[in-house]
PDB file of N, CA and C in Angstrom:
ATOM      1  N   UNK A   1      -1.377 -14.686  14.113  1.00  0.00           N
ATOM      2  CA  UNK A   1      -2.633 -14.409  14.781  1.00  0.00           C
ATOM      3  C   UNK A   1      -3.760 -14.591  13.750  1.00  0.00           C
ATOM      4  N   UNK A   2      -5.240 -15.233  14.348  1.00  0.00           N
ATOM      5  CA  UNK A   2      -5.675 -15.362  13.428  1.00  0.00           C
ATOM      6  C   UNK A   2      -6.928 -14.144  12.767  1.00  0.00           C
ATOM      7  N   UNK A   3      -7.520 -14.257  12.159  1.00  0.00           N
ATOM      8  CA  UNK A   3      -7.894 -13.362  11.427  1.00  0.00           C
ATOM      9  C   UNK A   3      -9.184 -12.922  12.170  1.00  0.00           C
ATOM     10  N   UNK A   4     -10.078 -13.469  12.166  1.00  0.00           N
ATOM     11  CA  UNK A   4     -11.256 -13.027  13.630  1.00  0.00           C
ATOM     12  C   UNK A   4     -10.735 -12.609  14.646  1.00  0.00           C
ATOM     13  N   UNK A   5      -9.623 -12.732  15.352  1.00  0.00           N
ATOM     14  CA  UNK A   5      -9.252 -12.641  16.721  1.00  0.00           C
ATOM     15  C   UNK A   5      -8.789 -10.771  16.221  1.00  0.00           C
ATOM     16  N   UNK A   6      -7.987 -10.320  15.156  1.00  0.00           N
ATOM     17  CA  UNK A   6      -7.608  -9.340  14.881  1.00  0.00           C
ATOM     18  C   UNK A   6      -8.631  -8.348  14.635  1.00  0.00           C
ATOM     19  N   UNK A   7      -9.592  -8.891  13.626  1.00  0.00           N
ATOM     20  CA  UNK A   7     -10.701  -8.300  14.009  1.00  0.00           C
ATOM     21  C   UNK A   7     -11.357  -7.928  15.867  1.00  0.00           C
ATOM     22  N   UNK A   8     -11.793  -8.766  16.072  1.00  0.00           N
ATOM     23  CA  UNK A   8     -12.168  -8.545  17.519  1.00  0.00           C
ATOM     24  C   UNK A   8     -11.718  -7.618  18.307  1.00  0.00           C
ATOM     25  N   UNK A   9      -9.985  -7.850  18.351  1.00  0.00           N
ATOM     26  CA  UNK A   9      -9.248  -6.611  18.482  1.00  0.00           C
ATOM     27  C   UNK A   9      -9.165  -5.144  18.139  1.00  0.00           C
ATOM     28  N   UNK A  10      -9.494  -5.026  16.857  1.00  0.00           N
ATOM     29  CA  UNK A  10      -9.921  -3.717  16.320  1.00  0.00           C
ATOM     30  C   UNK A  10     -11.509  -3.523  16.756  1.00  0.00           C
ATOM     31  N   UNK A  11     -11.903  -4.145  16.946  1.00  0.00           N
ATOM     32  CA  UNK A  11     -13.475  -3.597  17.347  1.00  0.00           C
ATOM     33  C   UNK A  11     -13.311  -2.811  18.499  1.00  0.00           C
ATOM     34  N   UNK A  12     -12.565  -4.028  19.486  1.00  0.00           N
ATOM     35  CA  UNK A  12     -12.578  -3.794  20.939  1.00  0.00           C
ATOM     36  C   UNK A  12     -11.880  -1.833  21.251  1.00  0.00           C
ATOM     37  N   UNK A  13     -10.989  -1.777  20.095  1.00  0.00           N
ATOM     38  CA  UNK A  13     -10.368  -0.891  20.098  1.00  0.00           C
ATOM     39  C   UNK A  13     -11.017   0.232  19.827  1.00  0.00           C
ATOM     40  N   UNK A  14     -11.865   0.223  18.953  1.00  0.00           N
ATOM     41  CA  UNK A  14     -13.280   1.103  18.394  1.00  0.00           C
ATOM     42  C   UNK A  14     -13.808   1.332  19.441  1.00  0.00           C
ATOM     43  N   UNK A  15     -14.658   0.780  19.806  1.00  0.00           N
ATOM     44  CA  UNK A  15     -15.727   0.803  20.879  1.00  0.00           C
ATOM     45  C   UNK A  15     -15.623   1.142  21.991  1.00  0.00           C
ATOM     46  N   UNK A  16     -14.156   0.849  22.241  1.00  0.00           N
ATOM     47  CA  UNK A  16     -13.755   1.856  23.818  1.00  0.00           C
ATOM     48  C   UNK A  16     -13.188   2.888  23.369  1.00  0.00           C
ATOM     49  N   UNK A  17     -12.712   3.600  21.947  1.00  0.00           N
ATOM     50  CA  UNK A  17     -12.415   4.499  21.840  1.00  0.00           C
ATOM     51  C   UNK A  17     -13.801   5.727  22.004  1.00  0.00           C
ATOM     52  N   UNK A  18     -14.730   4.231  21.444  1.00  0.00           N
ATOM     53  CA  UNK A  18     -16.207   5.800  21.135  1.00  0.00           C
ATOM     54  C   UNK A  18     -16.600   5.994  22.863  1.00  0.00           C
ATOM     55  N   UNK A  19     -16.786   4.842  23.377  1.00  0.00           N
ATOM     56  CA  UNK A  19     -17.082   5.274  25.132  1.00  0.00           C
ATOM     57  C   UNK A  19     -16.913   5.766  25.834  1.00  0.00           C
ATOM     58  N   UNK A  20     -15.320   6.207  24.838  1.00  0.00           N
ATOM     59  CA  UNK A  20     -14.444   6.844  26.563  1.00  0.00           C
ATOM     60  C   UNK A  20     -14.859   8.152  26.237  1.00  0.00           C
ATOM     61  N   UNK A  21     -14.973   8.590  24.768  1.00  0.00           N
ATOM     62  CA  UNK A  21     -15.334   9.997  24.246  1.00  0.00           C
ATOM     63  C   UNK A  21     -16.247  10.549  24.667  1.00  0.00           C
ATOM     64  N   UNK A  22     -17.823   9.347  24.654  1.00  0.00           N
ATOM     65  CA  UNK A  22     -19.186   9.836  25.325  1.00  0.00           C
ATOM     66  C   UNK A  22     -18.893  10.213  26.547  1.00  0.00           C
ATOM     67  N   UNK A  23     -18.508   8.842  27.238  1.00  0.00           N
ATOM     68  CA  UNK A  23     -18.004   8.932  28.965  1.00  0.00           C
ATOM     69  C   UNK A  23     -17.241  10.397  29.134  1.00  0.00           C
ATOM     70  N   UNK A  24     -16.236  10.754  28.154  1.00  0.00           N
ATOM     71  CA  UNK A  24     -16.028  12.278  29.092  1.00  0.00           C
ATOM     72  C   UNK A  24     -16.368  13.178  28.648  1.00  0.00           C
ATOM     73  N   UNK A  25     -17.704  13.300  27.936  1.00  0.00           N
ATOM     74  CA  UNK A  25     -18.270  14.378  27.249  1.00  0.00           C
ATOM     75  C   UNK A  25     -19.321  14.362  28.324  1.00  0.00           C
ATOM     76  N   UNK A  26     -20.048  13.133  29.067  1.00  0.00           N
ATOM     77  CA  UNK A  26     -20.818  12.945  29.988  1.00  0.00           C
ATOM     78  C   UNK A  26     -19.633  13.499  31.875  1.00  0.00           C
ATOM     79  N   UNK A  27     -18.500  13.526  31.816  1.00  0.00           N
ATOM     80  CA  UNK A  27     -17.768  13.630  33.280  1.00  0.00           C
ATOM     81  C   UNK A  27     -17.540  12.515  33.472  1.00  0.00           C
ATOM     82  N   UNK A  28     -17.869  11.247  33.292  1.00  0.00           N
ATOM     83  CA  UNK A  28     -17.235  10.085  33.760  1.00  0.00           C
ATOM     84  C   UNK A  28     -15.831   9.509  32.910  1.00  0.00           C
ATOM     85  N   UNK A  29     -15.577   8.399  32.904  1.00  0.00           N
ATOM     86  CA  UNK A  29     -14.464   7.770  32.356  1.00  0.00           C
ATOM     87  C   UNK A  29     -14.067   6.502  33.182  1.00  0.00           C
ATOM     88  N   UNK A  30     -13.578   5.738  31.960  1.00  0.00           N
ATOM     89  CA  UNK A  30     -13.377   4.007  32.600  1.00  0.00           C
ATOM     90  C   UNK A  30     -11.687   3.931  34.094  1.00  0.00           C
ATOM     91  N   UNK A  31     -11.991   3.234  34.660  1.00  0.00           N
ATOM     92  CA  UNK A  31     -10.847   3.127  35.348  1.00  0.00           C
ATOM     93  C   UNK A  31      -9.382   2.795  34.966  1.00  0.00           C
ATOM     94  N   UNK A  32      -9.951   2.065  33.848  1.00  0.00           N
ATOM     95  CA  UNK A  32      -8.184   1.530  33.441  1.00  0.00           C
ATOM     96  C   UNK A  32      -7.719   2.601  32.132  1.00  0.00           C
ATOM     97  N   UNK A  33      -8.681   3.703  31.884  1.00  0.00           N
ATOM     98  CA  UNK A  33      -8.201   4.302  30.882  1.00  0.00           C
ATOM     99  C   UNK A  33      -8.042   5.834  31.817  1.00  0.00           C
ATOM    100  N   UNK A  34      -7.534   5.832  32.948  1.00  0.00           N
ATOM    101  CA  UNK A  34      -8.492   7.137  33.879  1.00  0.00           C
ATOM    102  C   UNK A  34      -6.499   7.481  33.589  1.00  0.00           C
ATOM    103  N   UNK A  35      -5.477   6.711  33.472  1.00  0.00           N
ATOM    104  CA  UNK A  35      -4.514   7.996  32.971  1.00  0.00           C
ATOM    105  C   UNK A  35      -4.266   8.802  31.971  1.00  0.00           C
ATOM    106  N   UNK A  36      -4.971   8.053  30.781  1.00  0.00           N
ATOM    107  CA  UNK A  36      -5.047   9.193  29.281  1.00  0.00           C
ATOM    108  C   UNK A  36      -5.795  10.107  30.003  1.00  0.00           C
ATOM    109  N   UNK A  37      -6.846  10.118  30.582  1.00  0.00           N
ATOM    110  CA  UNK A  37      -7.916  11.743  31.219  1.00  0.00           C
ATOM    111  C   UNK A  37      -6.841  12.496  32.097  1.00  0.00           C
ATOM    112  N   UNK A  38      -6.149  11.817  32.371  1.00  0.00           N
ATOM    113  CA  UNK A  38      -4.788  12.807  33.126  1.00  0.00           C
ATOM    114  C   UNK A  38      -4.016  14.308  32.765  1.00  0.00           C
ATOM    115  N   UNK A  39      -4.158  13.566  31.099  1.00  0.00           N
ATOM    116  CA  UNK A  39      -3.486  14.230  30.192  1.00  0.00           C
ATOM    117  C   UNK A  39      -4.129  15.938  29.937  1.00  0.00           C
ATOM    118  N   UNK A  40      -3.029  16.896  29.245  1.00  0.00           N
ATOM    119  CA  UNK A  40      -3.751  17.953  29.495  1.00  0.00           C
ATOM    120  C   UNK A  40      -4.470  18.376  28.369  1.00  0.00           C
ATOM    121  N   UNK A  41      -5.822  18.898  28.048  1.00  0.00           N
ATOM    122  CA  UNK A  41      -6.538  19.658  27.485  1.00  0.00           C
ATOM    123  C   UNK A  41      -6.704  18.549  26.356  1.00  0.00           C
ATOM    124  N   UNK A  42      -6.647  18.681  25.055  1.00  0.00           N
ATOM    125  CA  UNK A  42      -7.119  17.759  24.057  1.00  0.00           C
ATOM    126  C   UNK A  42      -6.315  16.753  23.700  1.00  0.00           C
ATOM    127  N   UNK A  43      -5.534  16.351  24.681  1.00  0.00           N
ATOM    128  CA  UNK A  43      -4.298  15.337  24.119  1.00  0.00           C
ATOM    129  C   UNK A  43      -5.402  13.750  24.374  1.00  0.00           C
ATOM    130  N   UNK A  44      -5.956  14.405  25.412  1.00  0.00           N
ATOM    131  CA  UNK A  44      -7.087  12.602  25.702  1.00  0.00           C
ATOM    132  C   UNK A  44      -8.033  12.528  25.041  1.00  0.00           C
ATOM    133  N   UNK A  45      -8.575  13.647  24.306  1.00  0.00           N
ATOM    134  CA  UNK A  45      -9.665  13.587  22.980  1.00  0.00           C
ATOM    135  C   UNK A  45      -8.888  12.621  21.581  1.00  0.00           C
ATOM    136  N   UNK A  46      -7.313  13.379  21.821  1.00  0.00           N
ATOM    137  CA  UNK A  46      -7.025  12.855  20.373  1.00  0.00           C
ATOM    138  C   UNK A  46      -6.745  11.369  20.209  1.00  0.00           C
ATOM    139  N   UNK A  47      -5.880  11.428  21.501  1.00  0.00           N
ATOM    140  CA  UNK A  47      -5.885   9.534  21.829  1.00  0.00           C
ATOM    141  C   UNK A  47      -6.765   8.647  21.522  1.00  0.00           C
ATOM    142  N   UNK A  48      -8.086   9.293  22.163  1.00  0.00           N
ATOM    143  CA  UNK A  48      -9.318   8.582  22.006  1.00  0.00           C
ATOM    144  C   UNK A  48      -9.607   8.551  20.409  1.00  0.00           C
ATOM    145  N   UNK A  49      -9.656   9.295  19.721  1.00  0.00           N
ATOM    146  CA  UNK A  49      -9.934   9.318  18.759  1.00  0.00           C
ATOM    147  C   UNK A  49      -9.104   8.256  17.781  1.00  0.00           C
ATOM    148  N   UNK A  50      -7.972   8.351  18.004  1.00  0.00           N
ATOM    149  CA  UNK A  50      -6.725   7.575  17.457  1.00  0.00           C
ATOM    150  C   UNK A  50      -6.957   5.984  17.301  1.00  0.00           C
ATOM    151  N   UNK A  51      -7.705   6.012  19.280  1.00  0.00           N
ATOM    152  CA  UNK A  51      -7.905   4.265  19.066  1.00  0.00           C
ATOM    153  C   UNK A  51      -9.429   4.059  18.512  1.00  0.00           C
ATOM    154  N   UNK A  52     -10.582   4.654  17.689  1.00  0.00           N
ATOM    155  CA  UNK A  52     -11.088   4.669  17.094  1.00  0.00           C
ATOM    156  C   UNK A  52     -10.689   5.013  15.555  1.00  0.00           C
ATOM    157  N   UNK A  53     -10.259   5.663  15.218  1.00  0.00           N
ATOM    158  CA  UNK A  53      -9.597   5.297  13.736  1.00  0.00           C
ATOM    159  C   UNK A  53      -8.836   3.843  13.439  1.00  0.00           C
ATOM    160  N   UNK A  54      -8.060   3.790  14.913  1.00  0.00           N
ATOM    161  CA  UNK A  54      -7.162   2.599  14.578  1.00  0.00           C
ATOM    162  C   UNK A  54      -8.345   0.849  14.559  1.00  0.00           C
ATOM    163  N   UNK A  55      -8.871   1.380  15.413  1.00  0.00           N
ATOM    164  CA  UNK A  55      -9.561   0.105  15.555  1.00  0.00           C
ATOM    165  C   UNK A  55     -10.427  -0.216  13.873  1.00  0.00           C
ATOM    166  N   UNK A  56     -10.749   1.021  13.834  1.00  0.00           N
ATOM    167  CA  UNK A  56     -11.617   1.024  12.371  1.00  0.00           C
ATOM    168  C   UNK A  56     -10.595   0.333  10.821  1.00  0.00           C
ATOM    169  N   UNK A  57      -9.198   0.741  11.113  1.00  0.00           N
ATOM    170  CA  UNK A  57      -8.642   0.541  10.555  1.00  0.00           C
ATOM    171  C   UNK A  57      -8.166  -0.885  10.005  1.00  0.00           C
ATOM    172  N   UNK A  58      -8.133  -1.654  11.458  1.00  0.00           N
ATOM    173  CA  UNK A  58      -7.345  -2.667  11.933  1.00  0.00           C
ATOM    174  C   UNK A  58      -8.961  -3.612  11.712  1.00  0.00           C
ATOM    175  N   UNK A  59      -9.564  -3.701  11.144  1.00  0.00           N
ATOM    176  CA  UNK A  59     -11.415  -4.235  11.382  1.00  0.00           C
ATOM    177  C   UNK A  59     -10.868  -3.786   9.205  1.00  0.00           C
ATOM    178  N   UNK A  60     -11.038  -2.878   9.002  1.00  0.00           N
ATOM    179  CA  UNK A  60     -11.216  -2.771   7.377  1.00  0.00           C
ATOM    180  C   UNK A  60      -9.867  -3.547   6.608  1.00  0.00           C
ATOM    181  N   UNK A  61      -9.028  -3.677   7.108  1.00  0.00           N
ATOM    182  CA  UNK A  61      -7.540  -4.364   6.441  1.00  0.00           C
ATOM    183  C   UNK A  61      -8.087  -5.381   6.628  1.00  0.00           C
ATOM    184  N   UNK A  62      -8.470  -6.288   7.857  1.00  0.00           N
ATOM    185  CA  UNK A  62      -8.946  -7.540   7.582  1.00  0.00           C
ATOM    186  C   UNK A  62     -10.131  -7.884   7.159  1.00  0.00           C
ATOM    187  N   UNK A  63     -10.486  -7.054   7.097  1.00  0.00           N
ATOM    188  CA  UNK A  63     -11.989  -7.675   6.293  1.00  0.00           C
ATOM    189  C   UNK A  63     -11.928  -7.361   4.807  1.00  0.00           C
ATOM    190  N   UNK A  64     -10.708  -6.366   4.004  1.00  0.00           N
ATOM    191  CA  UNK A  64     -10.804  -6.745   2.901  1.00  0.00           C
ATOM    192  C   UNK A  64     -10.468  -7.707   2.185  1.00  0.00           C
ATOM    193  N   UNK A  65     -10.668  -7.696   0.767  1.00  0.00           N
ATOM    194  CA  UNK A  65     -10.577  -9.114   0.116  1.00  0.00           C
ATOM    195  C   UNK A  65      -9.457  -8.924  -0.783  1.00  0.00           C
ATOM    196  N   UNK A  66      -8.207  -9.558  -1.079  1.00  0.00           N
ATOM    197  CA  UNK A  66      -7.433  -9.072  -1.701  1.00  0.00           C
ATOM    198  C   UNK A  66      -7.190 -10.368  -2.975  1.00  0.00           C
ATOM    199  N   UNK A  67      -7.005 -10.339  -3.986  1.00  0.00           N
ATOM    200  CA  UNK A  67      -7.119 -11.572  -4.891  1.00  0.00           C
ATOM    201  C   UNK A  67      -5.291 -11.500  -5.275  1.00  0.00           C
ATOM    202  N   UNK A  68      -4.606 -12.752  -4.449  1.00  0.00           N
ATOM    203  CA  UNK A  68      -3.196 -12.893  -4.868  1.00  0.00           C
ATOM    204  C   UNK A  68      -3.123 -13.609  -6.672  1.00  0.00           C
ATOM    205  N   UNK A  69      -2.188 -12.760  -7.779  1.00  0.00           N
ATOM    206  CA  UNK A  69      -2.590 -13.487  -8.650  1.00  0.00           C
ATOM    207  C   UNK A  69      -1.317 -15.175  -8.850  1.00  0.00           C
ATOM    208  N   UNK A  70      -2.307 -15.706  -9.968  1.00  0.00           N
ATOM    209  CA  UNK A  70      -1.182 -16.762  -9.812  1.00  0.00           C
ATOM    210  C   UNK A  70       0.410 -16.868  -9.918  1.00  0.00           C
ATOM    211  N   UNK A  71       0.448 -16.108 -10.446  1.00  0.00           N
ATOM    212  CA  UNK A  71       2.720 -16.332 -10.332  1.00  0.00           C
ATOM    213  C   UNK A  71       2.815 -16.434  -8.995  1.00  0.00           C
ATOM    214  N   UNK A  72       2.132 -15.664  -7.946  1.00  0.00           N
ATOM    215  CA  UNK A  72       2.885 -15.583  -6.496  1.00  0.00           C
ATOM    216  C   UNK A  72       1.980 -16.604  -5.963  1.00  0.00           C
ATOM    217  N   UNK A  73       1.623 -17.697  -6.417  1.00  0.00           N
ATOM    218  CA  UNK A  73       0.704 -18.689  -5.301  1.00  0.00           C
ATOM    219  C   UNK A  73       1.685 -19.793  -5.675  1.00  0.00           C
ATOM    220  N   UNK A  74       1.643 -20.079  -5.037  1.00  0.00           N
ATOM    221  CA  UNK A  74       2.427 -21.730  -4.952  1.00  0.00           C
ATOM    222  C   UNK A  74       1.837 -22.736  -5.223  1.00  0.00           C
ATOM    223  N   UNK A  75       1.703 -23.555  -6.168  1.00  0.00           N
ATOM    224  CA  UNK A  75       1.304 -24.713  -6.558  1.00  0.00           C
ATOM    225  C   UNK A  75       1.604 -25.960  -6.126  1.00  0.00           C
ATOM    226  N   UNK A  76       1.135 -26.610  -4.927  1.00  0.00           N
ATOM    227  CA  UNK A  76       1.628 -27.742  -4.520  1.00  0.00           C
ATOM    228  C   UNK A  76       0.125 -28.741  -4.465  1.00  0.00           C
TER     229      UNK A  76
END
């Protein structure tokens, strides 16, 4: 997979994690996420939260810069 697309993915993952949080701090909530709100008492806070760490996570691994040194590069 390529490396923007993973990103994108972790964003996407962020950003509906922070929405769904506002959304049920406001009473609403998205339709396709309306069975985590099912869940009882703070188990759908933590979820939410989860796919905001994760997304954050999955967005900072690829965007860091890692310098492979030469013994492990292949010289062709």
């Amino acid at each position: 997979m390529a490396k923007p697309i993973r990103i994108l993915i972790g964003f996407i993952f962020f950003i509906m994690g922070i929405l769904s949080i506002i959304l049920t701090l406001c009473g609403m909530q998205f339709i396709f996420l309306a069975f985590i709100n099912r869940l009882a008492g703070i188990w759908s806070l933590l979820i939410y939260a989860i796919m905001c760490l994760g997304g954050l996570m999955i967005v900072m691994a690829n965007l860091s810069y890692t310098k492979i040194p030469k013994e492990y590069q292949n010289d062709h």
